[in-house]
N, C-alpha and C. Protein backbone atom coordinates (compact mmCIF):
# COMPACT_ATOMS: atom_id res chain seq x y z
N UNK A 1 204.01 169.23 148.11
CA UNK A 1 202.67 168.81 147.71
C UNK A 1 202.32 167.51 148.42
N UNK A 2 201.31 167.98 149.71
CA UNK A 2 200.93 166.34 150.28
C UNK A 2 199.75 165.94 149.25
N UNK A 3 198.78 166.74 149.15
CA UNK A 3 197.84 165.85 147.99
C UNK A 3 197.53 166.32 146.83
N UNK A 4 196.67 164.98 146.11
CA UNK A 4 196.90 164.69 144.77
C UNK A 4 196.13 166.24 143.80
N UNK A 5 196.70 165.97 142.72
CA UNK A 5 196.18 166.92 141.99
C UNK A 5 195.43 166.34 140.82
N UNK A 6 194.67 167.17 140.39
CA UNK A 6 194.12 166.46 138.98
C UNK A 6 193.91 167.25 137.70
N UNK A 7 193.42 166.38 136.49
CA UNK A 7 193.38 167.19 134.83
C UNK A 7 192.52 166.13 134.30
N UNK A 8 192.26 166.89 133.72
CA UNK A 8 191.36 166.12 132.39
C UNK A 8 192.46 166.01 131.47
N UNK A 9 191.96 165.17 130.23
CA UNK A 9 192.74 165.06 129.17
C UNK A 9 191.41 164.59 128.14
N UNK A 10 191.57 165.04 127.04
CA UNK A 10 190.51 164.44 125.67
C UNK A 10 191.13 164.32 124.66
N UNK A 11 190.90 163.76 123.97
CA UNK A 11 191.01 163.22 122.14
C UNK A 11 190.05 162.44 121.96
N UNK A 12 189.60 163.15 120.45
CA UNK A 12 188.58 162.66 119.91
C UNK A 12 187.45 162.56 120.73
N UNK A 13 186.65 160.95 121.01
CA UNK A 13 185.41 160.84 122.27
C UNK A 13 185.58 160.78 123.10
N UNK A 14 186.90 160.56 123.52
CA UNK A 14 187.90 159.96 124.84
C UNK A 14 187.59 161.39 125.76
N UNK A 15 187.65 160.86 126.98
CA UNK A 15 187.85 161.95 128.16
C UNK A 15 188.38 160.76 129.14
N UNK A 16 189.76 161.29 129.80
CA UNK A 16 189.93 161.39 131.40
C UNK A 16 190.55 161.96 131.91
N UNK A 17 190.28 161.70 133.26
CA UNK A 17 190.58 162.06 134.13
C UNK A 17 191.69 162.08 135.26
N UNK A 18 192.62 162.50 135.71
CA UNK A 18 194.19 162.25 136.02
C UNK A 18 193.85 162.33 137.50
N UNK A 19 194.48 161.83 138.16
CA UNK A 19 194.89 161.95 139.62
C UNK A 19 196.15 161.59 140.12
N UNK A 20 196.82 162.71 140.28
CA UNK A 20 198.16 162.30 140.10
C UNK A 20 198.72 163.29 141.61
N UNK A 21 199.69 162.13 142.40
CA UNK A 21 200.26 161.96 143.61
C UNK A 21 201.91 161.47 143.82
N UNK A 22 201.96 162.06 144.89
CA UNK A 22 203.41 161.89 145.34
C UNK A 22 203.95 160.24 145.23
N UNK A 23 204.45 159.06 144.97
CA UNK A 23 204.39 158.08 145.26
C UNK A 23 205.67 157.72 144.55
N UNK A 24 205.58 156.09 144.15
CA UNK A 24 206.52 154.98 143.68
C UNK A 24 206.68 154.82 141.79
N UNK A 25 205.62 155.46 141.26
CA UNK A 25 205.59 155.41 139.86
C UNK A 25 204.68 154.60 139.35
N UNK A 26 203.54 153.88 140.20
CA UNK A 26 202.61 153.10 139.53
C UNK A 26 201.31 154.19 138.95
N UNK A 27 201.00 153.21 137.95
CA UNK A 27 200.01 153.86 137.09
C UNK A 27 198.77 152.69 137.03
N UNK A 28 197.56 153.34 137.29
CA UNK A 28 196.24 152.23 136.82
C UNK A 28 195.23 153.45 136.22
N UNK A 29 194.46 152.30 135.62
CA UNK A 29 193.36 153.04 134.35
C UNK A 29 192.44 152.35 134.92
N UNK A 30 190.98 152.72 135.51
CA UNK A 30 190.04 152.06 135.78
C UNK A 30 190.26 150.66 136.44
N UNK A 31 191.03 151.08 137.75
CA UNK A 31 191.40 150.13 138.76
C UNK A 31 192.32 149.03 138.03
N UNK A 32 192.87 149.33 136.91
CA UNK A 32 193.61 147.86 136.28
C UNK A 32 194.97 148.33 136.15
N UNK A 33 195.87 147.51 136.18
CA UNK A 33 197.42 147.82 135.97
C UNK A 33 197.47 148.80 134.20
N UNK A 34 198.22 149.66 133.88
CA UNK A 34 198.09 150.47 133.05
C UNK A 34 198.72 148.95 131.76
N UNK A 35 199.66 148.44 131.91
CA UNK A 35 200.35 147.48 131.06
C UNK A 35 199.21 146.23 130.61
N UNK A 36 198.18 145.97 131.72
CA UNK A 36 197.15 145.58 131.05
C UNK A 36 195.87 146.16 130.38
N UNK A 37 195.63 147.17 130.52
CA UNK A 37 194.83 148.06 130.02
C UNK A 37 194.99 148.33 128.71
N UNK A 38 196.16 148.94 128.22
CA UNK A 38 196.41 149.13 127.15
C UNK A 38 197.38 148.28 126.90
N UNK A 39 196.98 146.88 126.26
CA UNK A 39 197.94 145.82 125.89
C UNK A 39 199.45 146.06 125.16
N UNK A 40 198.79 146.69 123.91
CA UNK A 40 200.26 147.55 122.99
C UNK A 40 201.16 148.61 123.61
N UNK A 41 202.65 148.11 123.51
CA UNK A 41 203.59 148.92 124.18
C UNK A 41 203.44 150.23 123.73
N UNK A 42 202.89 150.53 122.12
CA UNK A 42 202.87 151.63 121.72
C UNK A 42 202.04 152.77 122.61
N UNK A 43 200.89 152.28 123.11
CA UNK A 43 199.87 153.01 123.51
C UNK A 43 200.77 152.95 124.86
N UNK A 44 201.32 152.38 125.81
CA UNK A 44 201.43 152.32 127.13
C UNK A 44 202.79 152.96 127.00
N UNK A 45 203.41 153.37 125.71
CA UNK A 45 204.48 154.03 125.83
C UNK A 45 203.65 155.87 125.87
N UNK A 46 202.47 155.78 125.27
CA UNK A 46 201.96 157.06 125.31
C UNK A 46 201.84 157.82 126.36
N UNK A 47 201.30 157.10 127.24
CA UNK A 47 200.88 157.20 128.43
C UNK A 47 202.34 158.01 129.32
N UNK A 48 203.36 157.14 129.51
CA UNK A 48 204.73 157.33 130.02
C UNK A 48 205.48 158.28 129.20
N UNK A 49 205.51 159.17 128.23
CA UNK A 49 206.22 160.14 127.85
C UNK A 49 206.02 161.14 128.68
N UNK A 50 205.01 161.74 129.22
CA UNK A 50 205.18 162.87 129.55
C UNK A 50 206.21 163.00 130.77
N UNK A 51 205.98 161.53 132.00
CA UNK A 51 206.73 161.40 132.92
C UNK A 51 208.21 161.18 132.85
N UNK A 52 208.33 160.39 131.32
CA UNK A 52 210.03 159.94 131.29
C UNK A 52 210.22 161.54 130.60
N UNK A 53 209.66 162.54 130.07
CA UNK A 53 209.88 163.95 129.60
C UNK A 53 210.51 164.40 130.82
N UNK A 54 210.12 164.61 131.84
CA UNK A 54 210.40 165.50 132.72
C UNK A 54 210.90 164.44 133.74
N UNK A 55 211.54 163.23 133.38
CA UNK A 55 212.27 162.46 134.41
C UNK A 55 211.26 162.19 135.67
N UNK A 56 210.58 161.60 135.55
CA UNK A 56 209.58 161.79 137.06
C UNK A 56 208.91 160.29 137.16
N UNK A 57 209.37 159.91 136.17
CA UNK A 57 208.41 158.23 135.94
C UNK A 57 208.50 157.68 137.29
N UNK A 58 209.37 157.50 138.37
CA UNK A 58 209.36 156.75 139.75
C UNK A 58 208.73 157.85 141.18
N UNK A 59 208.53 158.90 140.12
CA UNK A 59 208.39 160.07 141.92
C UNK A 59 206.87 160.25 141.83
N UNK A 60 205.89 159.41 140.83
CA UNK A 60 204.39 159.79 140.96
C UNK A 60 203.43 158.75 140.64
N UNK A 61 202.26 158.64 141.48
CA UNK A 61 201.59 157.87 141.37
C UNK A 61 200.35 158.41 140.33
N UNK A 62 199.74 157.98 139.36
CA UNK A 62 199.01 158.17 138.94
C UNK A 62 198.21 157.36 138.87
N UNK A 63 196.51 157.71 138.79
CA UNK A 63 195.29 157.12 138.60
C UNK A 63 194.57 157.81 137.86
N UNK A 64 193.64 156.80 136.64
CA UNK A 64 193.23 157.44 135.54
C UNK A 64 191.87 156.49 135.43
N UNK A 65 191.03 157.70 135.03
CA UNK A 65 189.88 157.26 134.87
C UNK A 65 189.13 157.39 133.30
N UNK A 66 189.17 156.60 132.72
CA UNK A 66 189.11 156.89 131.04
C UNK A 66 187.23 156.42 130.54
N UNK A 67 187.13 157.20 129.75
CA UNK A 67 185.84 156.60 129.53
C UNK A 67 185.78 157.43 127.92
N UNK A 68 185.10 156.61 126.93
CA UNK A 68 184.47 157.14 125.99
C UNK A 68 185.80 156.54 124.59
N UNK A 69 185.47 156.60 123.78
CA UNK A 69 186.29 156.63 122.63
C UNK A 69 187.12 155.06 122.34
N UNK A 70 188.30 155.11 121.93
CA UNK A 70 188.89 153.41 121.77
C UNK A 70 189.86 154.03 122.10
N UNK A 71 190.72 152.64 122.84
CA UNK A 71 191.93 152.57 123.16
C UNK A 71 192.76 153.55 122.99
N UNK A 72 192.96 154.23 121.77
CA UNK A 72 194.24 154.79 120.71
C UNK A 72 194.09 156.18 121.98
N UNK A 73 192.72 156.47 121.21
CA UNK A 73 192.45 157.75 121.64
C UNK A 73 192.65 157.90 123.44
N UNK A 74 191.93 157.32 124.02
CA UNK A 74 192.20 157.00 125.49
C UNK A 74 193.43 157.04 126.10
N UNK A 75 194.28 156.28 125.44
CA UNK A 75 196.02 156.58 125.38
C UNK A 75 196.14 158.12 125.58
N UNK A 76 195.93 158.44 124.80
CA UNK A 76 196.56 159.99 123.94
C UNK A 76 195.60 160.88 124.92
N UNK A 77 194.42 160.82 125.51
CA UNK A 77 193.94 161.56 126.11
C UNK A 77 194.52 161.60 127.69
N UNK A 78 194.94 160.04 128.07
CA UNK A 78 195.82 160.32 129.48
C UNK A 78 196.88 160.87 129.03
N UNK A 79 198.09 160.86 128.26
CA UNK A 79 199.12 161.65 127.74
C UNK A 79 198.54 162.91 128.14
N UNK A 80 198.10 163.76 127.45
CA UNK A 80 197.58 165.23 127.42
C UNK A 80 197.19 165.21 129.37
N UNK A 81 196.30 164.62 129.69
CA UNK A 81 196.35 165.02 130.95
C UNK A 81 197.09 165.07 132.11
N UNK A 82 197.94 163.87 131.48
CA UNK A 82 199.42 164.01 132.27
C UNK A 82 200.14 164.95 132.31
N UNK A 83 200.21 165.24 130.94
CA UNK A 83 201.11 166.79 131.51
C UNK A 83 200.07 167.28 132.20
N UNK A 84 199.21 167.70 131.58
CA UNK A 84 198.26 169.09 132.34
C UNK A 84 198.91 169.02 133.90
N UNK A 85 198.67 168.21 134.29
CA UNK A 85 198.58 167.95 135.78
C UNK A 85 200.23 167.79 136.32
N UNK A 86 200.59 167.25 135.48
CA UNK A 86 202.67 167.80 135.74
C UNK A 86 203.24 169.36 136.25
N UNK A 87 202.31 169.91 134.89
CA UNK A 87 202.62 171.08 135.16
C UNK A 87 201.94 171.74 136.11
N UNK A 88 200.99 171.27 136.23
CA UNK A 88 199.92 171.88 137.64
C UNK A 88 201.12 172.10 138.81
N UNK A 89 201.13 170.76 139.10
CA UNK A 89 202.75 170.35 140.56
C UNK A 89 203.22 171.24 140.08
N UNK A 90 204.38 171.63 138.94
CA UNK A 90 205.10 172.45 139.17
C UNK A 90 205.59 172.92 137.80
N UNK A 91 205.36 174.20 138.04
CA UNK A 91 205.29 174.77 136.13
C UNK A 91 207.14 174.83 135.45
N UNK A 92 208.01 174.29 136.48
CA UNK A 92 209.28 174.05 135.75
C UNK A 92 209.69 173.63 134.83
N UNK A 93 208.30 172.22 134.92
CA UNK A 93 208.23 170.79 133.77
C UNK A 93 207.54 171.49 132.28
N UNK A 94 207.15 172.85 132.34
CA UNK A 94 206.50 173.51 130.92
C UNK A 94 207.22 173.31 129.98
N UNK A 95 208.32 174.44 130.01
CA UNK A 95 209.27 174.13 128.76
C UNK A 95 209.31 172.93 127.81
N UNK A 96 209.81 171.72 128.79
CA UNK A 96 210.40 170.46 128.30
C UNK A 96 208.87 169.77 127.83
N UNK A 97 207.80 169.86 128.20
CA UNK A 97 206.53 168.99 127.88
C UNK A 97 206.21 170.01 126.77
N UNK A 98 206.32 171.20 126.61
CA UNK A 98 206.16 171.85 125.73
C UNK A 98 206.46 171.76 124.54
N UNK A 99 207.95 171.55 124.59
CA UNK A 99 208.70 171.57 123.68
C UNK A 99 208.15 169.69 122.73
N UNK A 100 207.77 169.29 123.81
CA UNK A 100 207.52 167.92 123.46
C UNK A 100 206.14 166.95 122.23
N UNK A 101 206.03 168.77 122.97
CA UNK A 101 204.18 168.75 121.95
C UNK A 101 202.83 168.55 122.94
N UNK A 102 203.62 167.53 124.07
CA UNK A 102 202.56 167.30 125.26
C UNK A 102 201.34 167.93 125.54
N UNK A 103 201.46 169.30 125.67
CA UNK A 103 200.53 170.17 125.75
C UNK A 103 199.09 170.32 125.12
N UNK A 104 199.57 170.02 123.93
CA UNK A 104 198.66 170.33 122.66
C UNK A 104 197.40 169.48 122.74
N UNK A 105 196.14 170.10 122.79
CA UNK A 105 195.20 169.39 122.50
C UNK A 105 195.03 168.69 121.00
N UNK A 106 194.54 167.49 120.63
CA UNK A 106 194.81 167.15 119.15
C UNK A 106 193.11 167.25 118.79
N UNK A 107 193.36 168.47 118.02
CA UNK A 107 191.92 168.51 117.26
C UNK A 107 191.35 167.61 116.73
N UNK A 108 191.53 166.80 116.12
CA UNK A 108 191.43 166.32 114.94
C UNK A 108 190.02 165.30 115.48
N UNK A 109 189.22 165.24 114.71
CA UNK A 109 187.90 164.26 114.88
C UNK A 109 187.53 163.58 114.05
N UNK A 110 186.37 162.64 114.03
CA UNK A 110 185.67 162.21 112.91
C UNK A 110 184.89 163.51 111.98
N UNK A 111 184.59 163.06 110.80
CA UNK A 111 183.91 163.92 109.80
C UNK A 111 182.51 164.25 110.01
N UNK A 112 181.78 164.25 109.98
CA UNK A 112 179.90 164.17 109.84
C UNK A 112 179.67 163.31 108.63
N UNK A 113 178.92 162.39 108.78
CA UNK A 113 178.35 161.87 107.74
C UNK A 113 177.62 162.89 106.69
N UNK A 114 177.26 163.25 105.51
CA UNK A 114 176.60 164.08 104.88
C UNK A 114 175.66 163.19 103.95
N UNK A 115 174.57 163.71 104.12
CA UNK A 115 173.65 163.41 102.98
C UNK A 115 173.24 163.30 101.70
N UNK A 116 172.90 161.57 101.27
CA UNK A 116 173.65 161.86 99.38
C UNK A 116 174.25 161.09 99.74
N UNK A 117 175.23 160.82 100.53
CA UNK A 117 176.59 160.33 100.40
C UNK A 117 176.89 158.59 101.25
N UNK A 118 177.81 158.09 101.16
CA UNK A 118 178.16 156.79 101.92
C UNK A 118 178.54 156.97 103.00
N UNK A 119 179.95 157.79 103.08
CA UNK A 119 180.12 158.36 104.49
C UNK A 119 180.34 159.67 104.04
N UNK A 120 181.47 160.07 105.15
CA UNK A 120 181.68 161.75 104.99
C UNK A 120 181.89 162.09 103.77
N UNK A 121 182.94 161.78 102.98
CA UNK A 121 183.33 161.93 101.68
C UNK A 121 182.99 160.94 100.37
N UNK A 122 183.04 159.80 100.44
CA UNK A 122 182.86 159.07 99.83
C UNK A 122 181.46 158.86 99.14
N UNK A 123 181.18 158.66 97.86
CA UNK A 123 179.52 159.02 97.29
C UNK A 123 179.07 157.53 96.97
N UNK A 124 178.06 157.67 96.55
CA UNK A 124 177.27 156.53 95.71
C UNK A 124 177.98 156.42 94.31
N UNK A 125 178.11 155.31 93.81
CA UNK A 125 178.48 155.18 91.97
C UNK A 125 177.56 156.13 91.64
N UNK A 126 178.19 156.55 90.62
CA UNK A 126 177.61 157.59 89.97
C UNK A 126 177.10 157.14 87.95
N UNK A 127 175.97 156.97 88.17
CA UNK A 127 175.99 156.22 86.71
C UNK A 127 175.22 157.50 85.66
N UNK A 128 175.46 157.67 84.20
CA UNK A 128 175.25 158.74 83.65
C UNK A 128 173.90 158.16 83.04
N UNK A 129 174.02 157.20 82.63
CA UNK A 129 173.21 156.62 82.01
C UNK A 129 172.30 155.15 82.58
């Protein structure tokens, strides 16, 4: 593989975008070092599972283009596109990202606000009298 490949990734409002290449193991998010981008090791550990999954953290360069949603989610949406695009290169890495959960899009969203109400679930006091 001389050139790069790419994936989307989403959670929640979050969308990006992967570009991922043969290289040294650096990673940037909207032209910035990934370790400053996402300050918390937690989130910048998100990011790096899929690569330390399939042992590859030094053999690829990645560039990520994130837009929409907060941090958390943004994390978790380059995760997901990382694999995508792992496995793109080479579908060997399935199993093990599989097995990892990697794969999985995470449904899960905000509620709708509903009408009547404070937020999604939560009501107004309710007085009888």
């Amino acid at each position: 593989m001389e050139k790069q490949k790419n994936a989307v990734g989403r959670r929640k409002e979050a969308v990006t975008r992967i570009f991922i290449s043969r290289g040294t193991g650096a990673i940037t998010v909207n032209d910035k070092d990934y370790k400053n981008y996402f300050s918390l090791v937690y989130l910048q550990n998100q990011v790096e599972r899929p690569l330390k999954t399939v042992e590859a953290a030094d053999k690829f360069d990645v560039k990520i283009n994130a837009a929409g949603g907060g941090v958390k989610g943004q994390a978790e949406a380059a995760m997901l596109g990382i694999a995508r695009a792992l496995v793109d290169i080479n579908a060997e890495y399935r199993p093990a990202l599989k097995a990892a959960g990697l794969l999985k899009r995470d449904p899960r969203s905000v509620e709708r606000k509903k009408f009547g109400h404070k937020k999604a679930r939560k009501s107004y006091q309710f007085s009888k009298r």
